[in-house]
PDB file of N, CA and C in Angstrom:
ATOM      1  N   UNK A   1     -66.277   2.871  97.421  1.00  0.00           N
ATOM      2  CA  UNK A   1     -67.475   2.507  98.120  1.00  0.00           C
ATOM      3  C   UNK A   1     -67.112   2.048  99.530  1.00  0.00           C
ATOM      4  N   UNK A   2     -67.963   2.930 100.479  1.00  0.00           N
ATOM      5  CA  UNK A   2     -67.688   2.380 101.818  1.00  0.00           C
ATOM      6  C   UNK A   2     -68.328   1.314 102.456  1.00  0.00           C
ATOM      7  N   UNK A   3     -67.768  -0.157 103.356  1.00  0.00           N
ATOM      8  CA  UNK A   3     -68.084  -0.553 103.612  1.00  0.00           C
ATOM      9  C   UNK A   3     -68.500  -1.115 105.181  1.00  0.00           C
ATOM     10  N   UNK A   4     -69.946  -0.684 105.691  1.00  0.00           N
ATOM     11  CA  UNK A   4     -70.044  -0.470 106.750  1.00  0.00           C
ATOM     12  C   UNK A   4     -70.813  -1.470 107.121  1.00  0.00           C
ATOM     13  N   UNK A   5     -69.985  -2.098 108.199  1.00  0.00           N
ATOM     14  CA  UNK A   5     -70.664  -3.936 109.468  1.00  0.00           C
ATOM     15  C   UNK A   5     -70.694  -3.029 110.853  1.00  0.00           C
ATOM     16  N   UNK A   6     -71.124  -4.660 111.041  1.00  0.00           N
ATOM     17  CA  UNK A   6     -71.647  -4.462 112.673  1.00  0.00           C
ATOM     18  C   UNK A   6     -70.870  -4.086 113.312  1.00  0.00           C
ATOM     19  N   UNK A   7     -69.364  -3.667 112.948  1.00  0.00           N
ATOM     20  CA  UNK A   7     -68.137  -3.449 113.581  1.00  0.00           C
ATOM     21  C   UNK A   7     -68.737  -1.594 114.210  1.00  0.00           C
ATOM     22  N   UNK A   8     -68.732  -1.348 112.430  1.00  0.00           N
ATOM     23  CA  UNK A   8     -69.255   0.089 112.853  1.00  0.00           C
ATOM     24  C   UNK A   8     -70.288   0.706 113.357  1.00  0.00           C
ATOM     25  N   UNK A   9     -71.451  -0.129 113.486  1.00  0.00           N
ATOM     26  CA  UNK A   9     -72.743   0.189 114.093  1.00  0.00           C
ATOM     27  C   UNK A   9     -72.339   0.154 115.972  1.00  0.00           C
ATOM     28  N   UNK A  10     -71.343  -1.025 115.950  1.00  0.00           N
ATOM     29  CA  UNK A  10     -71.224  -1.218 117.714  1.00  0.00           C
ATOM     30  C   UNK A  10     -70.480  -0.521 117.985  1.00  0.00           C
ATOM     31  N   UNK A  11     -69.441   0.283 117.206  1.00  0.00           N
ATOM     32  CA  UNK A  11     -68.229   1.515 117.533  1.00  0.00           C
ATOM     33  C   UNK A  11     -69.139   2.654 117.558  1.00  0.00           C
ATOM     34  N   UNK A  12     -70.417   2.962 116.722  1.00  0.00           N
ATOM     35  CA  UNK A  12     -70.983   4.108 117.154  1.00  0.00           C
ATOM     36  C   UNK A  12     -71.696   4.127 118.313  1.00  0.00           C
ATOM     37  N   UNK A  13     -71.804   2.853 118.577  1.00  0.00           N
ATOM     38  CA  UNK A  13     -73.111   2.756 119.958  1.00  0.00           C
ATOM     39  C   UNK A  13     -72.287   3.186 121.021  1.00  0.00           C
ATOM     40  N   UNK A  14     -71.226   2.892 120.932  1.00  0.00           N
ATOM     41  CA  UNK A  14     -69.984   2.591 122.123  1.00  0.00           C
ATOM     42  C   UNK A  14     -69.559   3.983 122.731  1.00  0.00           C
ATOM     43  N   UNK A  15     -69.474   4.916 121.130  1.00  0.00           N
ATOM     44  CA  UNK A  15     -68.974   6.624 121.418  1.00  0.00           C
ATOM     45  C   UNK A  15     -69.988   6.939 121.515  1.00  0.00           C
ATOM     46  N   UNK A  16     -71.315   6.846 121.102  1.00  0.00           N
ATOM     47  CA  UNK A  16     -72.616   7.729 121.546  1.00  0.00           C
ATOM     48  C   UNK A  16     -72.786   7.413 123.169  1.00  0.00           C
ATOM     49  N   UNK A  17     -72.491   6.111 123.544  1.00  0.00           N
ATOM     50  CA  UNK A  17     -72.979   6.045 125.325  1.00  0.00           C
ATOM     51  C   UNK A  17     -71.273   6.607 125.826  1.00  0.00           C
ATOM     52  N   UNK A  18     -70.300   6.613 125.420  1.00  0.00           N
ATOM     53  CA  UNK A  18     -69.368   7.184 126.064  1.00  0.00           C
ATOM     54  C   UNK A  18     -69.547   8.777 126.016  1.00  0.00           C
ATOM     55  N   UNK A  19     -70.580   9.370 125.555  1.00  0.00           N
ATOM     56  CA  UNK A  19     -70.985  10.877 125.261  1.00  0.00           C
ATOM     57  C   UNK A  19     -72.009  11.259 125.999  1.00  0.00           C
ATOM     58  N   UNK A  20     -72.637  10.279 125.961  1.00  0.00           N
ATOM     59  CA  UNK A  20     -73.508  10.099 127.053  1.00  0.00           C
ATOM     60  C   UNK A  20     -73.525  10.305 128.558  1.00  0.00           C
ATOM     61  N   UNK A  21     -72.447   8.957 128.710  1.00  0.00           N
ATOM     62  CA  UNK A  21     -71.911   8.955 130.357  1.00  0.00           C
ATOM     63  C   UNK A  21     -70.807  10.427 130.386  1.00  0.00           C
ATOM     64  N   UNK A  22     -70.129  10.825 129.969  1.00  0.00           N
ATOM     65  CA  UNK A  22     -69.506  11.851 130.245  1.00  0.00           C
ATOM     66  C   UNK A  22     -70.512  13.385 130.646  1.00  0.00           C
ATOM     67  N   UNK A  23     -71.500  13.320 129.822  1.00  0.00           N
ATOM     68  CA  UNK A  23     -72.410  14.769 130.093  1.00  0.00           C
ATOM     69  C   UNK A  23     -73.430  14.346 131.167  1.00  0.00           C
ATOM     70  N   UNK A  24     -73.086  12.871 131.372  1.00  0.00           N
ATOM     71  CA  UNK A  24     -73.931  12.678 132.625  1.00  0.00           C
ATOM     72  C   UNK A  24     -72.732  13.080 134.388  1.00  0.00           C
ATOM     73  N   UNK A  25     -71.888  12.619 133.944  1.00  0.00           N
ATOM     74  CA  UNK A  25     -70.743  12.606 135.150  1.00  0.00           C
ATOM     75  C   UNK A  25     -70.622  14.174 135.352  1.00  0.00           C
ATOM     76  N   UNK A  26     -70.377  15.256 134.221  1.00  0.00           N
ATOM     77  CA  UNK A  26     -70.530  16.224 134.296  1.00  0.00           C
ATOM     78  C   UNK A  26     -71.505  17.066 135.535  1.00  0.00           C
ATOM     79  N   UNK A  27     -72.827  16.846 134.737  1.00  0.00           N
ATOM     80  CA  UNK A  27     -74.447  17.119 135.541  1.00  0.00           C
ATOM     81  C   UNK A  27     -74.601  16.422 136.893  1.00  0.00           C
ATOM     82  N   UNK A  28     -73.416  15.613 137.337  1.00  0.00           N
ATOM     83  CA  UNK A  28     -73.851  14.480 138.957  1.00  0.00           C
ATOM     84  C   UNK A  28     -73.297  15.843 139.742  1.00  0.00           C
ATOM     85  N   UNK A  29     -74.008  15.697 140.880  1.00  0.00           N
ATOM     86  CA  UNK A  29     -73.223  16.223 142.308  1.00  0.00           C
ATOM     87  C   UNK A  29     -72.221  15.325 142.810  1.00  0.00           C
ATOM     88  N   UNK A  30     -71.258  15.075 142.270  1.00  0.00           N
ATOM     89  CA  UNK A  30     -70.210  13.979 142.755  1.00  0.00           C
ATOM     90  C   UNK A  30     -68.938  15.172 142.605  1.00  0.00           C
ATOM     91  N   UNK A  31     -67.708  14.773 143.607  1.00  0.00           N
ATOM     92  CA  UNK A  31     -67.225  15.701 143.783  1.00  0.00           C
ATOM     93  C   UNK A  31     -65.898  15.911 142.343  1.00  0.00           C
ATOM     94  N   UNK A  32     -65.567  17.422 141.892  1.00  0.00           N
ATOM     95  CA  UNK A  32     -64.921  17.449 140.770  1.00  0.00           C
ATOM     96  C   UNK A  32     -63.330  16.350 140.847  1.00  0.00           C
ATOM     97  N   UNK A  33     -63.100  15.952 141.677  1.00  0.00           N
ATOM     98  CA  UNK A  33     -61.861  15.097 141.482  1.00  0.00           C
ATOM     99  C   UNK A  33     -62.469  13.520 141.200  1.00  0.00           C
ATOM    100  N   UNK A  34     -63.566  13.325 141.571  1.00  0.00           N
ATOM    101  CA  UNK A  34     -64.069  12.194 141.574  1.00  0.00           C
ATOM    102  C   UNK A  34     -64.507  11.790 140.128  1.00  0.00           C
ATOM    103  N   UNK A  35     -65.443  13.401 139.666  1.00  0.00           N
ATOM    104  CA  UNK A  35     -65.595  13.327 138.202  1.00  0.00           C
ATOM    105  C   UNK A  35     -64.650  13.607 137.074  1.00  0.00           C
ATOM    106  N   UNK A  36     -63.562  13.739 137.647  1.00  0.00           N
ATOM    107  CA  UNK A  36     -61.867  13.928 136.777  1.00  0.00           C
ATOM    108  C   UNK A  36     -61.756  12.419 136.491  1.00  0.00           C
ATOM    109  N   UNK A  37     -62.075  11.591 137.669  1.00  0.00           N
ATOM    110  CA  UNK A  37     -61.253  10.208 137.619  1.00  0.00           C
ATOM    111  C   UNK A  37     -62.536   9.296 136.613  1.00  0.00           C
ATOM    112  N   UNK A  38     -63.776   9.773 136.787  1.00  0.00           N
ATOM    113  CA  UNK A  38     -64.770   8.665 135.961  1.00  0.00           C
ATOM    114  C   UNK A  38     -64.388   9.218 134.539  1.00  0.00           C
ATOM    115  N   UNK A  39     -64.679  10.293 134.298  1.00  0.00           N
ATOM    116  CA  UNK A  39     -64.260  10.748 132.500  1.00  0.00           C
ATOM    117  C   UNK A  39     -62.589  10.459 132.055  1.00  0.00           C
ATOM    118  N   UNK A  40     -61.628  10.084 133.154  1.00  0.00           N
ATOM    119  CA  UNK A  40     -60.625   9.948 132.360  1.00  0.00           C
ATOM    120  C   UNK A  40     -60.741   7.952 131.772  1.00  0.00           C
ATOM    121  N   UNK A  41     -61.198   7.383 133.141  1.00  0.00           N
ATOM    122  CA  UNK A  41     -61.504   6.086 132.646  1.00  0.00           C
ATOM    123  C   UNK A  41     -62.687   5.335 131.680  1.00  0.00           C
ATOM    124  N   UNK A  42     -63.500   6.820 131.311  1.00  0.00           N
ATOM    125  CA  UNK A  42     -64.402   6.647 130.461  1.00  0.00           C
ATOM    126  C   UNK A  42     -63.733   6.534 128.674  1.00  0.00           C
ATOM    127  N   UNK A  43     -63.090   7.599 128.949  1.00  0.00           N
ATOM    128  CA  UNK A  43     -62.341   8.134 127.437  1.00  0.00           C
ATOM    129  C   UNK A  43     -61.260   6.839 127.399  1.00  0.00           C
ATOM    130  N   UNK A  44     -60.327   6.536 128.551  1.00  0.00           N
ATOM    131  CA  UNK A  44     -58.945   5.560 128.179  1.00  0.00           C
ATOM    132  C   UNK A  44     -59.684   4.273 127.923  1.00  0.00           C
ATOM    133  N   UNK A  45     -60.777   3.565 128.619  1.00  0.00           N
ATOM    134  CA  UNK A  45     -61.160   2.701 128.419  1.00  0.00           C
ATOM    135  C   UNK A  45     -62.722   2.724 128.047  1.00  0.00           C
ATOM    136  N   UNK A  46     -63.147   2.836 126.853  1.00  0.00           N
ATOM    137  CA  UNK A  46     -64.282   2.993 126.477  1.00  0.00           C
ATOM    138  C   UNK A  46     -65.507   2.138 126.979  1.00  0.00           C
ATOM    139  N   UNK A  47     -64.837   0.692 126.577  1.00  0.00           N
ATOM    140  CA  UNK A  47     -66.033  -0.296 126.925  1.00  0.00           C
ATOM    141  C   UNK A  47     -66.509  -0.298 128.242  1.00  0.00           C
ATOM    142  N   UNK A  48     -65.332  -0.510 128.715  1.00  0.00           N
ATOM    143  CA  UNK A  48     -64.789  -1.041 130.387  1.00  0.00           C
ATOM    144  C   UNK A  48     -65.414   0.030 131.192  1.00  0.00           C
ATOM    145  N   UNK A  49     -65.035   1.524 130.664  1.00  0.00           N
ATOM    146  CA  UNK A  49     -65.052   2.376 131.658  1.00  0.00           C
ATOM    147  C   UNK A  49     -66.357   2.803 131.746  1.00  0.00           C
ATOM    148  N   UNK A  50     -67.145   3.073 130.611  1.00  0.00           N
ATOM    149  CA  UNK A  50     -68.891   3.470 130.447  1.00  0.00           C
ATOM    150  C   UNK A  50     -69.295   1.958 131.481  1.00  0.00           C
ATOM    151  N   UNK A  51     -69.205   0.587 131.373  1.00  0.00           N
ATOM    152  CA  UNK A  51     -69.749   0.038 132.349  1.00  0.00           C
ATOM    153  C   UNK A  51     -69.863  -0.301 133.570  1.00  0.00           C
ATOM    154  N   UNK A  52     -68.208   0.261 133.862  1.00  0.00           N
ATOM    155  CA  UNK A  52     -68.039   0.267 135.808  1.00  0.00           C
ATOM    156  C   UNK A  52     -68.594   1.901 136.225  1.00  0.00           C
ATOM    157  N   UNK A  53     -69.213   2.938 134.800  1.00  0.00           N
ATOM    158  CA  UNK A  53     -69.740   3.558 134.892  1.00  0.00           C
ATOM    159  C   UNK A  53     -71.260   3.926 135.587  1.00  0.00           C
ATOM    160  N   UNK A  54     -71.559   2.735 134.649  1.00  0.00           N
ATOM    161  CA  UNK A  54     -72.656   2.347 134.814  1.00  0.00           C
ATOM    162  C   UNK A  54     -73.371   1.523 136.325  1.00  0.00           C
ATOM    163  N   UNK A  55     -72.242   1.098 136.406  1.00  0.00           N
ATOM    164  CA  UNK A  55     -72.905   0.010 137.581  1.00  0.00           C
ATOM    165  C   UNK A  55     -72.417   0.917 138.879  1.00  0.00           C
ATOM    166  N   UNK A  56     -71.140   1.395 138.795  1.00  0.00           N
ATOM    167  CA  UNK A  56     -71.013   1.693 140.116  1.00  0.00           C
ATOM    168  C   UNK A  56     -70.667   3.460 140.367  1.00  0.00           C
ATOM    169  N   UNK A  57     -71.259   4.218 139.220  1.00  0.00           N
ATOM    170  CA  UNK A  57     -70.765   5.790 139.080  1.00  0.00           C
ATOM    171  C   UNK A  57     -72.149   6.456 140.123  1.00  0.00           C
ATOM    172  N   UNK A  58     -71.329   7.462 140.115  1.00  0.00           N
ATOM    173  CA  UNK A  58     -72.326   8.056 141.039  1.00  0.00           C
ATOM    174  C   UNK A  58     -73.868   8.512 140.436  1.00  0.00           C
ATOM    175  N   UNK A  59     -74.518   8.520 141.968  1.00  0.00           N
ATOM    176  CA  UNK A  59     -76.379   8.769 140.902  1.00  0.00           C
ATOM    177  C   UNK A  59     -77.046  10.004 142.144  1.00  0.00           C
ATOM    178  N   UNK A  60     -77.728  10.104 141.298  1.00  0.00           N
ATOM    179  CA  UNK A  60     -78.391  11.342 141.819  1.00  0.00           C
ATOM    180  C   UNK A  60     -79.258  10.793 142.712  1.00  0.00           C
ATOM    181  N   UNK A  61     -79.307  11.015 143.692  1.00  0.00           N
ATOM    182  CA  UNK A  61     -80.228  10.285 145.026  1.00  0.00           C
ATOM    183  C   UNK A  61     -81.273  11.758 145.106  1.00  0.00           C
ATOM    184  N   UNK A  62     -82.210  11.847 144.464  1.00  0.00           N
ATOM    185  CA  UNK A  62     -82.901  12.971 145.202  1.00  0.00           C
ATOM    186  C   UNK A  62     -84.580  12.847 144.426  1.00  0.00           C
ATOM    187  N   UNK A  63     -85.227  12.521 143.307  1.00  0.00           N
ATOM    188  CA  UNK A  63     -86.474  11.792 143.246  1.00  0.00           C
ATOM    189  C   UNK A  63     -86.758  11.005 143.449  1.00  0.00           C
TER     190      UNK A  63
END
């Protein structure tokens, strides 16, 4: 019998927004070396990297 906590509910939240931010970095007009460097610090550092993702990754300036 498997036993599944909040450990595993916050490890899925963690890889679903790290899946997230990656197909988003993908889809940015930011330049491909730039988006080499956000997906590698996305994947090495999961937590860390989806939130300096977040705050300071590139955004689509155009609506």
């Amino acid at each position: 019998m498997m036993n599944f906590g909040y450990s595993s509910v916050l490890g899925l939240m963690i890889l679903i927004g790290d899946i997230w931010a990656i197909l988003n970095i993908f889809q940015s007009s930011a330049a491909n070396e730039k988006k080499l460097i956000w997906i590698i610090a996305v994947v090495l550092l999961p937590v860390l990297g989806l939130i300096l993702w977040l705050l300071l990754g590139p955004r689509n300036r155009g609506a």
